[in-house]
C-alpha atoms as a PDB file:
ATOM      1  CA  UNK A   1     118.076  86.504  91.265  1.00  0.00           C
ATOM      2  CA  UNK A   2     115.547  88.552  90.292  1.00  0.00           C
ATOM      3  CA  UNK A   3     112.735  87.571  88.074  1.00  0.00           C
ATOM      4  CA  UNK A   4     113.049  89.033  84.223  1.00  0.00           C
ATOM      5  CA  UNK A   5     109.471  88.866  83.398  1.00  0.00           C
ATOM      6  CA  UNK A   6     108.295  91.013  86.354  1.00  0.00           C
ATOM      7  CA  UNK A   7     107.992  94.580  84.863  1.00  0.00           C
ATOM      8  CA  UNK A   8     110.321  97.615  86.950  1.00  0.00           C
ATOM      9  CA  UNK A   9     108.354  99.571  89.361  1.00  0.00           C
ATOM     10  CA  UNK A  10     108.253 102.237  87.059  1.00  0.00           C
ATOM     11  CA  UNK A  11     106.530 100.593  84.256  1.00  0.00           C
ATOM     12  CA  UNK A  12     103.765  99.128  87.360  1.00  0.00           C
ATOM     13  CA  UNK A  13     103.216 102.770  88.391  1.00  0.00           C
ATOM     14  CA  UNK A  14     103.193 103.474  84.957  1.00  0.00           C
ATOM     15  CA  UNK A  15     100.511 101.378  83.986  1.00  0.00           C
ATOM     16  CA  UNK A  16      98.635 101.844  87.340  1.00  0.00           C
ATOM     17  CA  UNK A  17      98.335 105.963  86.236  1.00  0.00           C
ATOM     18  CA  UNK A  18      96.194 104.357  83.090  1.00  0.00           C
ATOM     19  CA  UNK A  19      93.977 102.660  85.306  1.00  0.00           C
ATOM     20  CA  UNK A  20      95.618  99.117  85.309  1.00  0.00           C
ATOM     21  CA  UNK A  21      94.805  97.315  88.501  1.00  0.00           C
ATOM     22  CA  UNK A  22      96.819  94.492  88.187  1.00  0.00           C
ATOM     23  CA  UNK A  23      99.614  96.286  87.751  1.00  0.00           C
ATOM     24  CA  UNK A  24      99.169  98.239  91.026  1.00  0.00           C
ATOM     25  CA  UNK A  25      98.145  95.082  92.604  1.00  0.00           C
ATOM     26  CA  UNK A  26     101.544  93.607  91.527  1.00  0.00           C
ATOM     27  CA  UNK A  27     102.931  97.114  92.785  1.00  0.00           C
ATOM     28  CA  UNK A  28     101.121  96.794  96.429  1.00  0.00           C
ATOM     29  CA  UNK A  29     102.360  93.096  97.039  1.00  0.00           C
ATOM     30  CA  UNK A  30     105.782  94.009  95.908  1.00  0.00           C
ATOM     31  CA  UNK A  31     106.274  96.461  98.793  1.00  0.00           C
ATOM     32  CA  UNK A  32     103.399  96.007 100.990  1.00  0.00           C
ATOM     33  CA  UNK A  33     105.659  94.038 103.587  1.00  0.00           C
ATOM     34  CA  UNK A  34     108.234  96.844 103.502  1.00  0.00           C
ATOM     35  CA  UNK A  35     105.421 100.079 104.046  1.00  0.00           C
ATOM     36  CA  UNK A  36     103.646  97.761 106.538  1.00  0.00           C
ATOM     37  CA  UNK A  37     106.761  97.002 109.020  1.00  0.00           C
ATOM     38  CA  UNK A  38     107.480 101.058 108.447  1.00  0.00           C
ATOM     39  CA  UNK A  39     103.627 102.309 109.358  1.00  0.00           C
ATOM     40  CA  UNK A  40     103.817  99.688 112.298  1.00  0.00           C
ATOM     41  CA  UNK A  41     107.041 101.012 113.604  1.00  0.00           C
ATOM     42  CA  UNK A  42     105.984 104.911 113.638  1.00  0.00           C
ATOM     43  CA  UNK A  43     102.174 103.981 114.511  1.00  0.00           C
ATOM     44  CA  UNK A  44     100.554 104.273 118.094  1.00  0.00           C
ATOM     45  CA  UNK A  45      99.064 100.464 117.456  1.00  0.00           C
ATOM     46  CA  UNK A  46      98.930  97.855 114.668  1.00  0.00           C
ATOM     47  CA  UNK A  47      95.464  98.884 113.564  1.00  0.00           C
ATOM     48  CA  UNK A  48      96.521 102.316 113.119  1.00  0.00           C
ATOM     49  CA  UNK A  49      99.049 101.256 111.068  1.00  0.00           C
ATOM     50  CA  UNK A  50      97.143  98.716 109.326  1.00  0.00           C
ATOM     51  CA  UNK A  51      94.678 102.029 108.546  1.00  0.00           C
ATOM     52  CA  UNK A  52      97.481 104.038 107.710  1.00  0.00           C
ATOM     53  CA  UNK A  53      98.871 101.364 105.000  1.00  0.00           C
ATOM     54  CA  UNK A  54      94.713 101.013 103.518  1.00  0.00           C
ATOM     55  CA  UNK A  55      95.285 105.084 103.102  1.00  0.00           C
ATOM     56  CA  UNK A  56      98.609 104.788 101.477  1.00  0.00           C
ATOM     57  CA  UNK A  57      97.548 102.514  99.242  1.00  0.00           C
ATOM     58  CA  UNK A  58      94.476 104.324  98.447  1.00  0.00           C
ATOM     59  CA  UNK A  59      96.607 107.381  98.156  1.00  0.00           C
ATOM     60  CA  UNK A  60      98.640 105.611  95.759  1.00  0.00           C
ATOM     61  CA  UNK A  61      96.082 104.422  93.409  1.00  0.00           C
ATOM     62  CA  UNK A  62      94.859 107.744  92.718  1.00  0.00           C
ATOM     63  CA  UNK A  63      98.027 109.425  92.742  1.00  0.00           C
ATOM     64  CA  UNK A  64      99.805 107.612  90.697  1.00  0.00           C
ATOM     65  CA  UNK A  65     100.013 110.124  87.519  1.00  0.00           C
ATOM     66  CA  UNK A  66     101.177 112.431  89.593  1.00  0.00           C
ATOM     67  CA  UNK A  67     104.763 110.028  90.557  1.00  0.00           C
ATOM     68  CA  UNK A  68     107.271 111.809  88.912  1.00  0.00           C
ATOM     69  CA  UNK A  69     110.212 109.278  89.386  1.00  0.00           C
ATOM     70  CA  UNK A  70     112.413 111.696  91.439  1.00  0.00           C
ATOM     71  CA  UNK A  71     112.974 108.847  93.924  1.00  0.00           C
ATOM     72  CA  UNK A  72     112.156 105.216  93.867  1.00  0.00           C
ATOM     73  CA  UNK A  73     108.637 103.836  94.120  1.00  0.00           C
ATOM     74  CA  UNK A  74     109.380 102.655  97.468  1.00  0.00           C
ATOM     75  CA  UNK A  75     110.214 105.349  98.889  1.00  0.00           C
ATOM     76  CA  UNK A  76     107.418 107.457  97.450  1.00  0.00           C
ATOM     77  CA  UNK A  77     105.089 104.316  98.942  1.00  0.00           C
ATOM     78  CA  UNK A  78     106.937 105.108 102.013  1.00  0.00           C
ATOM     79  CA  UNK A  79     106.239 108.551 101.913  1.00  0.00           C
ATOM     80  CA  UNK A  80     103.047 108.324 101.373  1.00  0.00           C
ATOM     81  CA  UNK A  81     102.669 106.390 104.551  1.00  0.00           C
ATOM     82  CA  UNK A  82     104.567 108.256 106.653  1.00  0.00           C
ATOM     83  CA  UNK A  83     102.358 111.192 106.177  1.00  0.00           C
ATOM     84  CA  UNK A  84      99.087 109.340 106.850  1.00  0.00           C
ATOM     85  CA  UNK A  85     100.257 107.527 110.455  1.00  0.00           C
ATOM     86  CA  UNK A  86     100.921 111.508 111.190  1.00  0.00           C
ATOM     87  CA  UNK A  87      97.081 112.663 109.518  1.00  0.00           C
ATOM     88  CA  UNK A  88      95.948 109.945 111.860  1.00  0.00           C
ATOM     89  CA  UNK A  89      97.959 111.291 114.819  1.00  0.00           C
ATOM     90  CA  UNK A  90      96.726 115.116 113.964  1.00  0.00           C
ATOM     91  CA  UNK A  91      93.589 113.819 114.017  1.00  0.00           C
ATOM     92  CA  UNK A  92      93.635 111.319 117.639  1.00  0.00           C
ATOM     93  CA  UNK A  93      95.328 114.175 119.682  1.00  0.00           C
ATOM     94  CA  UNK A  94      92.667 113.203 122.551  1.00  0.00           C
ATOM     95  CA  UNK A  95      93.902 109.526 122.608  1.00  0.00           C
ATOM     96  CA  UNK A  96      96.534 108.966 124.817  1.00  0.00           C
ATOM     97  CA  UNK A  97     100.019 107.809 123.249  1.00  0.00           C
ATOM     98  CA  UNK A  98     100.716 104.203 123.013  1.00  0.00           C
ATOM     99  CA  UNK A  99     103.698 102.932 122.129  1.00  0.00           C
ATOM    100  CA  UNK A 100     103.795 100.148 119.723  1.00  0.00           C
ATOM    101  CA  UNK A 101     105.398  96.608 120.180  1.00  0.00           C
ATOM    102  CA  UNK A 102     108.652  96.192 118.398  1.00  0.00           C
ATOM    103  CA  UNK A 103     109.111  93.147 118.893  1.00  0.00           C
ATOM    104  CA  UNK A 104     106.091  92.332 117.303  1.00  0.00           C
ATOM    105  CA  UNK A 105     107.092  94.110 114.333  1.00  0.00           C
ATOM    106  CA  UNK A 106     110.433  92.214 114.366  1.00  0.00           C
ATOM    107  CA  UNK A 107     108.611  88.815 114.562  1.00  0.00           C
ATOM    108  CA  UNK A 108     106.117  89.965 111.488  1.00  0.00           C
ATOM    109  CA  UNK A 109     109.608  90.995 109.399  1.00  0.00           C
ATOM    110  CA  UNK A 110     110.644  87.654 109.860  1.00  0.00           C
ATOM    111  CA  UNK A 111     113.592  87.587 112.530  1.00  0.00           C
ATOM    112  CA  UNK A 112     114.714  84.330 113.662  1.00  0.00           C
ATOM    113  CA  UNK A 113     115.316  81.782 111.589  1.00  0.00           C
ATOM    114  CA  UNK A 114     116.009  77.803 111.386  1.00  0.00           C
ATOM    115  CA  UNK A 115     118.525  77.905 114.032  1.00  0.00           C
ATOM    116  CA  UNK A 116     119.858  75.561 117.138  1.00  0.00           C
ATOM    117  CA  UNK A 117     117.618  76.076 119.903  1.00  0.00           C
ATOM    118  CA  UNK A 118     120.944  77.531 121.477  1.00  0.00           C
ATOM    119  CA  UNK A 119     121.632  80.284 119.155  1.00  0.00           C
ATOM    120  CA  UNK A 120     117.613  80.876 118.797  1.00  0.00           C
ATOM    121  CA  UNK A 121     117.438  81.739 122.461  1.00  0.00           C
ATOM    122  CA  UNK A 122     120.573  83.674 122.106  1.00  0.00           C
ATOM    123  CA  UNK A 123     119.119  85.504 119.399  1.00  0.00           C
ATOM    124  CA  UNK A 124     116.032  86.127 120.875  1.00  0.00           C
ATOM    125  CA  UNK A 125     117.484  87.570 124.140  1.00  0.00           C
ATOM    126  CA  UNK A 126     119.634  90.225 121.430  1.00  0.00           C
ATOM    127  CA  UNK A 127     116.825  91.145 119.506  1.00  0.00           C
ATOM    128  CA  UNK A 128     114.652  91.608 122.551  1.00  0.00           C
ATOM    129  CA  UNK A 129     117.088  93.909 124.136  1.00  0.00           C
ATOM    130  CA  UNK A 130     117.359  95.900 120.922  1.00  0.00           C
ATOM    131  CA  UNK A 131     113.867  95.602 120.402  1.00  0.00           C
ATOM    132  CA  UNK A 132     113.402  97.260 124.182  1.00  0.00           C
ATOM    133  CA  UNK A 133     115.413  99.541 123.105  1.00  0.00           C
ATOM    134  CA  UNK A 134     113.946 100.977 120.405  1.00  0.00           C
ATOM    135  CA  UNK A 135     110.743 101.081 121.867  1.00  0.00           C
ATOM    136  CA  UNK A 136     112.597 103.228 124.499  1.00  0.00           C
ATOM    137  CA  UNK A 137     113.713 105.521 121.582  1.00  0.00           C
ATOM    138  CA  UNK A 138     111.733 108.803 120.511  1.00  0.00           C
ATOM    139  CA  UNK A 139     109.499 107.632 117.210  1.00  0.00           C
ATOM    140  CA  UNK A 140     111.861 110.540 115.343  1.00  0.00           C
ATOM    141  CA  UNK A 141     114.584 108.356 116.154  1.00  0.00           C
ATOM    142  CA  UNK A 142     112.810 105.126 115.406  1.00  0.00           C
ATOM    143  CA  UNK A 143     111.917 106.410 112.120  1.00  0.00           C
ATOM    144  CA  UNK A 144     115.647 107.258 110.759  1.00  0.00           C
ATOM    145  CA  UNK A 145     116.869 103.934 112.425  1.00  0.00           C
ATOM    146  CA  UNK A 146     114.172 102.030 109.662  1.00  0.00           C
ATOM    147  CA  UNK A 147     114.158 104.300 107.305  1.00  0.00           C
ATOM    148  CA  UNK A 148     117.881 104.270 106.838  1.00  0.00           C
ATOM    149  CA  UNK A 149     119.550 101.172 109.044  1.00  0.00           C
ATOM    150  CA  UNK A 150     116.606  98.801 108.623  1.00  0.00           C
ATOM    151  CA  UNK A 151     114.920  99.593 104.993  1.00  0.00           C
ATOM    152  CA  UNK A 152     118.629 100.269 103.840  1.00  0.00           C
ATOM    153  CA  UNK A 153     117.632 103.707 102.038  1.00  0.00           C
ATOM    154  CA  UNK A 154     120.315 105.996 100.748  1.00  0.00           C
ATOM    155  CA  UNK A 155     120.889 108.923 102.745  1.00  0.00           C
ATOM    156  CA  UNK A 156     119.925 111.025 100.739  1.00  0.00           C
ATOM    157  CA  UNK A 157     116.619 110.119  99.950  1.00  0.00           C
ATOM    158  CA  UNK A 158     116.140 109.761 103.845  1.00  0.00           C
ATOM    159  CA  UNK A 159     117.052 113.432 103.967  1.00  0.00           C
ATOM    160  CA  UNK A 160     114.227 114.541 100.865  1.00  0.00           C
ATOM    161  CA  UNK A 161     111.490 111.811 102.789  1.00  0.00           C
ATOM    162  CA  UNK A 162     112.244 113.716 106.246  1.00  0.00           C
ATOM    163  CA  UNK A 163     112.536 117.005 104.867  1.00  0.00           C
ATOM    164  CA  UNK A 164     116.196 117.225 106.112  1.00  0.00           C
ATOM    165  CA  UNK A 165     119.107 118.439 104.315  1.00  0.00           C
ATOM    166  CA  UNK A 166     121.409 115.657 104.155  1.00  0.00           C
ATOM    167  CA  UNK A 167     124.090 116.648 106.736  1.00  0.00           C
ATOM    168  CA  UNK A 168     121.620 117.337 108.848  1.00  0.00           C
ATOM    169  CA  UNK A 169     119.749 113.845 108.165  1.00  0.00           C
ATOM    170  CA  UNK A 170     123.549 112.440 109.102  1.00  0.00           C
ATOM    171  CA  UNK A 171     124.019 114.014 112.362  1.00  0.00           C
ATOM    172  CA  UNK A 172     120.158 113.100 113.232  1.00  0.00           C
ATOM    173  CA  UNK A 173     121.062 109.529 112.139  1.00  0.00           C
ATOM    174  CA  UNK A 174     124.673 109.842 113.982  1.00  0.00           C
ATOM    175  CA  UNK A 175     122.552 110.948 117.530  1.00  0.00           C
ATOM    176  CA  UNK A 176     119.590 108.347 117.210  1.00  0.00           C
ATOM    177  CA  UNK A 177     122.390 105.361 116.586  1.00  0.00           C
ATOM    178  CA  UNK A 178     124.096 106.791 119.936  1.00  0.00           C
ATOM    179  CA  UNK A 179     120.706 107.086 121.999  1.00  0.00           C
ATOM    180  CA  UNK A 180     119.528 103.496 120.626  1.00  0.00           C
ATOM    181  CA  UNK A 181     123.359 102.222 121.827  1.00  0.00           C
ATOM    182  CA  UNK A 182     122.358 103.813 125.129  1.00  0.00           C
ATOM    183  CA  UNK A 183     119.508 102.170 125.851  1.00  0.00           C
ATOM    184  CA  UNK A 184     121.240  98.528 124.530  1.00  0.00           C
ATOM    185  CA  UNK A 185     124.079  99.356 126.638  1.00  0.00           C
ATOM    186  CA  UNK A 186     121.412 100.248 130.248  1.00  0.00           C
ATOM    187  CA  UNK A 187     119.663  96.984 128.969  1.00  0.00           C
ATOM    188  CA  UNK A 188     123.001  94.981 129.374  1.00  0.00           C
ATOM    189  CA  UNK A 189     123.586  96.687 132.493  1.00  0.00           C
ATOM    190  CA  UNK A 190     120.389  95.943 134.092  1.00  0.00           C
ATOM    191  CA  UNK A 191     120.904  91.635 133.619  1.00  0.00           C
END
């Protein structure tokens, strides 16, 4: 149930335009978690998506009179990150490609639970299959999967973050869900 003494993310962006810092404090630990596990997942490593979140943020901060409130805060935090794992790409084009670990990123967004050690190990052998699998997936493809399957975002505000039009963003969606089944399914096959 959520809190109704915490102020809306509008009013926190808001106030952070006039130079509040608490209120983009508040802002940054609301949705830290949820920028973090999307930098990690697009990122060649966790530093450069640890760098990539301290630019976001930054970004943020001293953009935040210029939020217009087309979309949610989120996703403009999300955004914002998105575009500064690809500066820092731009940027590393000598460095060779690394592919980060998913199932690290699935531990740090809390999967697993209080379970039986029986359905624990079940549940680990499913989410590290799916978590192979993903990491087997082109980052494009990673990126809708989270964006849209993981984060939960609307379609169409996928579509505006990606720069898609929003059939397009569906058949992109449609075609990454079928390649990430593909590589679940070859897992499967393979024990």
């Amino acid at each position: 149930m959520p809190d109704e003494n915490k102020d809306s993310d509008a009013e926190l962006i808001r106030r952070s335009a006039e130079g509040d810092r608490s209120a983009f404090n508040d802002l940054v630990e609301r949705h830290e978690a949820s920028v973090f596990r999307f930098a990690r997942a697009i990122a060649s490593s966790e530093a450069a998506a640890e760098d990539a979140l301290q630019e976001a943020f930054l970004g943020a901060w001293r953009g935040a009179a210029a939020f217009r409130g087309e979309t949610s805060v989120r996703n403009w935090l999300l955004s914002i990150v998105r575009h500064a794992v690809y500066r820092q790409h731009r940027h590393r084009v000598d460095e060779p490609e690394e592919m980060e670990s998913m199932s690290d990123l699935g531990m740090a967004a809390g999967w697993g639970s209080d379970e039986t050690p029986e359905s624990i190990a079940l549940r680990r052998e499913s989410h590290e299959t799916v978590m192979k699998a993903m990491e087997a997936v082109s980052v494009g493809d990673r990126e809708i999967l989270l964006l849209r399957d993981a984060e939960g975002l609307p379609g169409e505000q996928v579509a505006a973050m990606l720069g898609l039009t929003l059939p397009a963003m569906k058949s992109r969606l449609h075609r990454a869900r079928l390649r990430l089944a593909v590589k679940v399914r070859e897992a499967y096959a393979r024990t």
